[in-house]
Protein backbone atom coordinates (compact mmCIF):
# COMPACT_ATOMS: atom_id res chain seq x y z
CA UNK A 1 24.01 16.25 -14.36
CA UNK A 2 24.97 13.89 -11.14
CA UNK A 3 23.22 14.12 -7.75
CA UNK A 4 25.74 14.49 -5.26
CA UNK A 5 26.86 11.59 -3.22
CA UNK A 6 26.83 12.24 0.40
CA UNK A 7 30.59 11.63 1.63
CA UNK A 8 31.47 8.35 3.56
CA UNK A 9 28.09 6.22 2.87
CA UNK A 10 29.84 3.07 1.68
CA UNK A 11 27.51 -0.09 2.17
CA UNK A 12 26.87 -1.50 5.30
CA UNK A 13 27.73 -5.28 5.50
CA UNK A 14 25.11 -6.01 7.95
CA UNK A 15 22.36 -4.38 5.38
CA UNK A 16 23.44 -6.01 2.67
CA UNK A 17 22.83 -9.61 4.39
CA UNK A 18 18.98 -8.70 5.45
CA UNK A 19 18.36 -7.37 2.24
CA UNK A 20 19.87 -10.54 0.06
CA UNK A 21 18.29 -12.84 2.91
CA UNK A 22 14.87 -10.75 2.59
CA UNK A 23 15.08 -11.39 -1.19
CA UNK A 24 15.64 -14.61 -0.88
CA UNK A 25 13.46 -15.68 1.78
CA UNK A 26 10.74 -13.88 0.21
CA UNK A 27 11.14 -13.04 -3.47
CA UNK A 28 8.89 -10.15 -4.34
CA UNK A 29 6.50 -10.56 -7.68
CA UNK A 30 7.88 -7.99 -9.76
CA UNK A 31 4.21 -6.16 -11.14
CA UNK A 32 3.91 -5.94 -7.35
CA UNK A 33 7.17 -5.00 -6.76
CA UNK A 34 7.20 -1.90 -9.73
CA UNK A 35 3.88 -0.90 -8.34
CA UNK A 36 5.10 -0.19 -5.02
CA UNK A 37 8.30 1.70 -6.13
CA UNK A 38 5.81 3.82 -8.85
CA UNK A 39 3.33 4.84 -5.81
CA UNK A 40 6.04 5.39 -3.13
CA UNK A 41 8.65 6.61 -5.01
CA UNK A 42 7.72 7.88 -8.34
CA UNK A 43 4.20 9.08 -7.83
CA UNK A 44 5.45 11.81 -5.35
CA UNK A 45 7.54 12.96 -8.16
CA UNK A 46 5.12 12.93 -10.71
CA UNK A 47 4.83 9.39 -11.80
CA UNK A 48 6.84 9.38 -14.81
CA UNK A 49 9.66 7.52 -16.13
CA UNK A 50 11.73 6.05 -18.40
CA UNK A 51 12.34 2.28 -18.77
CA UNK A 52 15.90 2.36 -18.24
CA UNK A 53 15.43 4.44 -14.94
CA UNK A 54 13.23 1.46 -13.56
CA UNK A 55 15.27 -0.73 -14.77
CA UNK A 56 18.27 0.80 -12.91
CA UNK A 57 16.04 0.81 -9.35
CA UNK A 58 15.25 -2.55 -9.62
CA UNK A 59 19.12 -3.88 -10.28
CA UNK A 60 19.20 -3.88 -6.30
CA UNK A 61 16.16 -6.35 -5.91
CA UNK A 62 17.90 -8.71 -7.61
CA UNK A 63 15.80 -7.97 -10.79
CA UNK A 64 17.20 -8.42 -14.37
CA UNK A 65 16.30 -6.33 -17.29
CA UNK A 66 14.14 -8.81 -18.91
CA UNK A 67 11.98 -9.36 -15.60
CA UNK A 68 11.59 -5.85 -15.73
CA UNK A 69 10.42 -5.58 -19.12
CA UNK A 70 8.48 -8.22 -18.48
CA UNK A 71 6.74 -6.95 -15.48
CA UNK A 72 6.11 -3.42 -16.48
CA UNK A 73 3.98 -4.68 -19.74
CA UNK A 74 2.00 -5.84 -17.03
CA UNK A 75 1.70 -3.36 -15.13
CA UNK A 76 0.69 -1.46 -17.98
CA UNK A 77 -1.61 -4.22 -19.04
CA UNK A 78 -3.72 -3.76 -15.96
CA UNK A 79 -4.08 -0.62 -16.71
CA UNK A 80 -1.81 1.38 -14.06
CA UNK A 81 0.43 2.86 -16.68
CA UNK A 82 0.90 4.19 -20.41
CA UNK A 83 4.19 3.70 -22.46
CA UNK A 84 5.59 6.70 -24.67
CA UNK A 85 7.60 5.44 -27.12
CA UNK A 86 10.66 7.96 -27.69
CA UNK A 87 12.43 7.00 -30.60
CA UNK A 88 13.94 3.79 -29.32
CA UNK A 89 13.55 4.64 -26.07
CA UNK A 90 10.13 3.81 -23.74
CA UNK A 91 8.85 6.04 -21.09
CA UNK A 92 5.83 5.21 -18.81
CA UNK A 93 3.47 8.12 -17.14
CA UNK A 94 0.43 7.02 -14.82
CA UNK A 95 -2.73 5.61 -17.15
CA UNK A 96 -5.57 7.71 -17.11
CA UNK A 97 -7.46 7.10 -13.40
CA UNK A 98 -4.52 5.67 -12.53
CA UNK A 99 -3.44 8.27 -10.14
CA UNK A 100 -6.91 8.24 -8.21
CA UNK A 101 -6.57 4.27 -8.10
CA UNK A 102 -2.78 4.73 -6.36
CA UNK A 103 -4.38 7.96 -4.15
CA UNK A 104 -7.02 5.25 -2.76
CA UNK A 105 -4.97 2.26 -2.38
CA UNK A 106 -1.62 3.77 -0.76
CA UNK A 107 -4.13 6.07 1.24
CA UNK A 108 -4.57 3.04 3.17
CA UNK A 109 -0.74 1.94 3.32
CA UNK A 110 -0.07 5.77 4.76
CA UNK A 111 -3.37 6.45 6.90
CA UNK A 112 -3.36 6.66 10.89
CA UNK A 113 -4.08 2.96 11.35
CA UNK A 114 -6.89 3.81 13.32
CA UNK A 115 -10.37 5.52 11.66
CA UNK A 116 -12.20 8.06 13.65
CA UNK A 117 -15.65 6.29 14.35
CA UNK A 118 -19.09 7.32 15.74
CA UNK A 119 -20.56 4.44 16.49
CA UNK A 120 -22.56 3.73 13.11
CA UNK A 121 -22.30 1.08 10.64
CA UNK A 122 -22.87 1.26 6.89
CA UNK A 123 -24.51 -1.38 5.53
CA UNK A 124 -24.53 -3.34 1.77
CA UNK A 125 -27.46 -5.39 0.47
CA UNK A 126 -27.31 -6.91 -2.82
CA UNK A 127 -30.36 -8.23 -4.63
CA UNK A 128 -32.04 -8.59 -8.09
CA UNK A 129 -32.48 -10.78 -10.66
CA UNK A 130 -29.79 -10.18 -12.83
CA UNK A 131 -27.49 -10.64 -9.82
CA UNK A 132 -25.27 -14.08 -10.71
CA UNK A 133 -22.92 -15.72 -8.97
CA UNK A 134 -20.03 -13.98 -10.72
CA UNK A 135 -21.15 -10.80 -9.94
CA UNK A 136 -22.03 -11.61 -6.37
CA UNK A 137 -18.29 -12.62 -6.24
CA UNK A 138 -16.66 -9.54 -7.48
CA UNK A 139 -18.77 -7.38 -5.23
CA UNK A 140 -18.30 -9.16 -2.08
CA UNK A 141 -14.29 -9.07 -3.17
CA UNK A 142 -14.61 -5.28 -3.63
CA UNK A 143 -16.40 -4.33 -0.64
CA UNK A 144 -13.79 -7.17 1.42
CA UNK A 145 -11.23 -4.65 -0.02
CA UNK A 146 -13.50 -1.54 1.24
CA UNK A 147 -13.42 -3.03 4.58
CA UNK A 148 -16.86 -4.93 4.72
CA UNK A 149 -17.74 -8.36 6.46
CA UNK A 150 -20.24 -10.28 5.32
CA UNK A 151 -22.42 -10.26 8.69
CA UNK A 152 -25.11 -12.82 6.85
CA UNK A 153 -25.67 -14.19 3.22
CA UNK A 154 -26.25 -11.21 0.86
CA UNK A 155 -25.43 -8.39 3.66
CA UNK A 156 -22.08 -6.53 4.25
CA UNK A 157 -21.15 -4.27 6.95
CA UNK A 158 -18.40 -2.19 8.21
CA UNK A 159 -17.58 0.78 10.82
CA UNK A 160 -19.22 3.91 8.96
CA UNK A 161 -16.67 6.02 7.30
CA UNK A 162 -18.77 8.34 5.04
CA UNK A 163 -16.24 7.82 1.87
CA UNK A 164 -19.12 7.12 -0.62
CA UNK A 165 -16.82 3.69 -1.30
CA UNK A 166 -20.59 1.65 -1.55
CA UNK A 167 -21.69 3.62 -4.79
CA UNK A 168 -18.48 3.71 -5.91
CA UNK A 169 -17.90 0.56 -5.87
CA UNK A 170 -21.53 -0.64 -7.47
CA UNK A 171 -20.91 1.67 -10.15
CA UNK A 172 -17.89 0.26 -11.09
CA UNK A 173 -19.65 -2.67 -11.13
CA UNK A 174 -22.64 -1.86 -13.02
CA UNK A 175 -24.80 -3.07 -10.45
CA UNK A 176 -26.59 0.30 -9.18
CA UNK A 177 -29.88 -1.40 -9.31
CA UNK A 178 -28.76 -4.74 -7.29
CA UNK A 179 -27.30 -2.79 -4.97
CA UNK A 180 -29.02 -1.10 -1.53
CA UNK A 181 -27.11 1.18 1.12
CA UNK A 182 -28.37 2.25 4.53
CA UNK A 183 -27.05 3.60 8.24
CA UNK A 184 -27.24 0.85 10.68
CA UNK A 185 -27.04 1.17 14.81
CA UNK A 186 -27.18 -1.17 18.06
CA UNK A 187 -29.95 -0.80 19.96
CA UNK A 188 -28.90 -0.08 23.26
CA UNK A 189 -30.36 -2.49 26.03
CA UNK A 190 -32.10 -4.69 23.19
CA UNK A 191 -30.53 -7.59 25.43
CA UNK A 192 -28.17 -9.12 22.37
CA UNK A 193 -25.14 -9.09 21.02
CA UNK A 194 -23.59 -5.65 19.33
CA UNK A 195 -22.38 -5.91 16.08
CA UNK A 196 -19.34 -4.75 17.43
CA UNK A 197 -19.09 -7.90 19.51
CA UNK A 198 -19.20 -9.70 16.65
CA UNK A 199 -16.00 -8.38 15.00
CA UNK A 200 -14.25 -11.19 15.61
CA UNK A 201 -16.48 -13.98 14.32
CA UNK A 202 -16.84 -12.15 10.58
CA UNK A 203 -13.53 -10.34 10.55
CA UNK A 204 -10.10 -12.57 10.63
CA UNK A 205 -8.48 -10.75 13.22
CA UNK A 206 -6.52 -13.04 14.64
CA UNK A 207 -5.08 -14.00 11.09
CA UNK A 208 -4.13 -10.39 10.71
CA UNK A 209 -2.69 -9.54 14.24
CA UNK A 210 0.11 -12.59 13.64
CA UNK A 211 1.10 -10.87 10.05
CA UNK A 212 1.41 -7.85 11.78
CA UNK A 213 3.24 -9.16 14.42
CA UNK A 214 5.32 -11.32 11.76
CA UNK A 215 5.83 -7.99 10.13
CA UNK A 216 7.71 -6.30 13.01
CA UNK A 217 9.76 -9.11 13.75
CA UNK A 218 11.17 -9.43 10.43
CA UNK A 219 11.80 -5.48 10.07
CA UNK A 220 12.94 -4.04 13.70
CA UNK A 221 16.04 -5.05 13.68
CA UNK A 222 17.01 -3.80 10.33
CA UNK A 223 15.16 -0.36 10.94
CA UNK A 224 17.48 -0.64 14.52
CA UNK A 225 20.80 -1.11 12.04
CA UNK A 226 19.82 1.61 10.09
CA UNK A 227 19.40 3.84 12.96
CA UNK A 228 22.99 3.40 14.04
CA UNK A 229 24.53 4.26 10.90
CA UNK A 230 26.31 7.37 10.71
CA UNK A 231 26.12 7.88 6.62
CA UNK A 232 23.14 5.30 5.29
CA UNK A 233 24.74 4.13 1.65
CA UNK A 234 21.34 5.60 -0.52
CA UNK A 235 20.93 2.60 -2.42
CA UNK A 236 20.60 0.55 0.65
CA UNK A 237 18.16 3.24 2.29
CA UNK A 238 16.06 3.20 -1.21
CA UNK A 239 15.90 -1.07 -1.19
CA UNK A 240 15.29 -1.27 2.37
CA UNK A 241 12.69 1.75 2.40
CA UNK A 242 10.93 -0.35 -0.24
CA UNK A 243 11.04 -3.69 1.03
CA UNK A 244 9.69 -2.27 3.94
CA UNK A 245 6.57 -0.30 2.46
CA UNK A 246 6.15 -3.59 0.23
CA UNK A 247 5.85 -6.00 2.81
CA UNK A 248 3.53 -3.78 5.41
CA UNK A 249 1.43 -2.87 2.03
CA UNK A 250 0.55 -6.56 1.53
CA UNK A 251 -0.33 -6.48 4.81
CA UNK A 252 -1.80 -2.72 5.27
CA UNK A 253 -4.33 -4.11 1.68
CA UNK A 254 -5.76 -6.98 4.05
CA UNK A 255 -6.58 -4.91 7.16
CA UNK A 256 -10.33 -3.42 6.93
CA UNK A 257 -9.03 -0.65 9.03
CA UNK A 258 -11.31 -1.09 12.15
CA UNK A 259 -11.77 1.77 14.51
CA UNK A 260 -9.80 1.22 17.82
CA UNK A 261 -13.18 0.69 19.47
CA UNK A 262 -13.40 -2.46 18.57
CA UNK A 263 -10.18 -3.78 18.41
CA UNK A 264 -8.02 -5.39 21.08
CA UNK A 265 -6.06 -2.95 23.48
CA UNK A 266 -2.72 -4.39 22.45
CA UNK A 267 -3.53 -3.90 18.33
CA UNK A 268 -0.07 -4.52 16.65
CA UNK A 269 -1.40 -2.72 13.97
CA UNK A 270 -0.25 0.68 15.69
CA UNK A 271 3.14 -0.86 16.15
CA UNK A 272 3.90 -1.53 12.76
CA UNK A 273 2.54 1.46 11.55
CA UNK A 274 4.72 3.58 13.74
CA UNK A 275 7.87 1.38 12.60
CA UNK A 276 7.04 1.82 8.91
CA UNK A 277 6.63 5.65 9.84
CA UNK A 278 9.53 6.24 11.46
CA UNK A 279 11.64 4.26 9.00
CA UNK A 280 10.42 6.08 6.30
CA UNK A 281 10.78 9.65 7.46
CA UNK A 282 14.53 8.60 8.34
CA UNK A 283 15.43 7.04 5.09
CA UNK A 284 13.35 9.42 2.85
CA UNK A 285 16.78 12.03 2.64
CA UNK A 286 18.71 9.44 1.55
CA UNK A 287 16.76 7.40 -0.39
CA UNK A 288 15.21 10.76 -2.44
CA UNK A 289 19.28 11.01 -3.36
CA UNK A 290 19.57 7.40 -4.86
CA UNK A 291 16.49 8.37 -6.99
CA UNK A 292 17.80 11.17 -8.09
CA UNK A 293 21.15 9.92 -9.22
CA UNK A 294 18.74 7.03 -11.30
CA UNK A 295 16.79 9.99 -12.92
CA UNK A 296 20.09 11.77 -13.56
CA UNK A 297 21.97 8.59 -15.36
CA UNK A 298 19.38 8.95 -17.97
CA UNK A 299 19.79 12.72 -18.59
CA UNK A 300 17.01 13.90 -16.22
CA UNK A 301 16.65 16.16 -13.22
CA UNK A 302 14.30 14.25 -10.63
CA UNK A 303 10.90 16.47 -10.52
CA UNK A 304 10.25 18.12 -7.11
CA UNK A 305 8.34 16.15 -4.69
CA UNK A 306 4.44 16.63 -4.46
CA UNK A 307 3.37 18.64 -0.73
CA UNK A 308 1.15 16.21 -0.65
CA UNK A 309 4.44 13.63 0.38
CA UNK A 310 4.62 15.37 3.67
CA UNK A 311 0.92 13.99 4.40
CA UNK A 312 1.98 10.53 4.23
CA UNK A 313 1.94 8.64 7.64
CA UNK A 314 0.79 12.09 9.17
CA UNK A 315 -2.39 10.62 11.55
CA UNK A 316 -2.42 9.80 14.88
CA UNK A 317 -1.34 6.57 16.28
């Protein structure tokens, strides 16, 4: 069975160029690349597939079959997805866990770029013995990812958020015992500096506010070329949709997600957040029809979309 074509929604010329000159400039790694098009696209929809189907989405990204085979064995390597051999044909489903780990880290692609904050901190000390180098590495890389700074040697903070992410994290690790959580607070009229004045010294703001700025720059004036066409080809809407959620997810991954509080009045965080919103909700009709007709060349209805789609880019700017 076919999805429907919407009449009259021939490619745009102008489209075409900024995605070929967007591939080209920029090349996406294709693991990366399949993971963003499973949790944006397929997740929603169940997260299953067949091989040929991926194949097929990534023909516009300038990706041939081989690359594709190539980088879903890693994919499924590291443990994001599971192959079901079909007869000669492979399909791949989300690994167990898998789903949790793409809930967590496109939470934080689709969450209101500001967190609501009270004023605490939540503090990380790691100790012990049996605490080595290696594993002093791989926890201060997992708690960078959680949004912790490394205030002084051995002790990472962050804005308190009350997700549990500190035990989670040392379990993961195996490092329960090295590992020691409290609530921490400024002193009011202690007569030195807050640790929210230190923000800038521990956190690489300034780093972050130009790729966010970069970010916008590079995507306005597509989104703005978009918005004037009457009948958005689907393909295009689908590529563009997920160069677009690719690029602000590399840089959505490196932001700790500071409350407003501390941030700079003119954040460019919000902006891009509100561009990648509003591009998304636009494009999501059309580029739900290019997915289906990719599910649908391989003998398959596309599942019905997840509610929990509609929560996606849903907080307050």
């Amino acid at each position: 069975m076919r999805a429907p074509r919407p009449p009259a929604c021939e490619p745009d010329p102008t489209l075409a160029r900024w995605i070929r000159r967007t591939l080209a400039a920029d090349p996406p790694r294709v693991p990366s690349l399949i993971v963003t098009v499973w949790g944006d696209s397929l997740v929603p929809h169940g997260g299953a597939a067949w091989l040929a189907t991926i194949i097929r989405l990534l023909v516009d990204f300038s990706v041939n079959e081989r690359a594709v085979r190539t980088g879903i064995f890693r994919v499924a390597r590291d443990g994001w997805l599971v192959a079901q051999p079909v007869g000669r044909r492979s399909r791949y489903r989300l690994a167990e866990g898998a789903g949790q780990r793409f809930a967590r880290a496109f939470h934080r692609v689709y969450d209101s770029p500001f967190e609501p904050w009270d004023g605490g901190w939540e503090a990380v000390v790691a100790s012990g013995e049996r605490f080595g180098p290696a594993a002093r590495r791989r926890l201060r890389e997992e708690l960078a990812w959680a949004g912790y700074a490394a205030f002084a040697p051995g002790l990472h903070l962050r804005p308190s958020r009350r997700d549990g992410a500190a035990a989670r994290i040392a379990e993961s690790l195996g490092l329960e015992d090295a590992v020691t959580a409290f609530d921490a607070r400024d002193t009011p009229g202690a007569g030195l500096p807050s640790l929210a004045s230190r923000v800038d010294s521990v956190y690489d703001i300034h780093a972050l506010a130009a790729a966010y700025r970069r970010f916008i720059a590079q995507h306005s004036g597509v989104v703005e070329a978009f918005r004037q066409r009457a009948n958005p080809d689907p393909a295009q809407a689908f590529a563009i949709r997920t160069l677009l959620v690719h690029a602000y997810r590399r840089v959505r991954l490196r932001d700790p997600q500071l409350p407003r509080e501390v941030l700079p009045a003119d954040w460019p965080g919000a902006s891009a957040y509100t561009l990648c919103r509003d591009f998304t909700r636009m494009a999501q009709p059309m580029a739900q029809a290019h997915l289906a007709r990719a599910y649908a060349a391989e003998g398959e209805t596309l599942p019905p979309i997840d509610p929990e789609f509609h929560r996606r880019f849903a907080g307050p700017v």
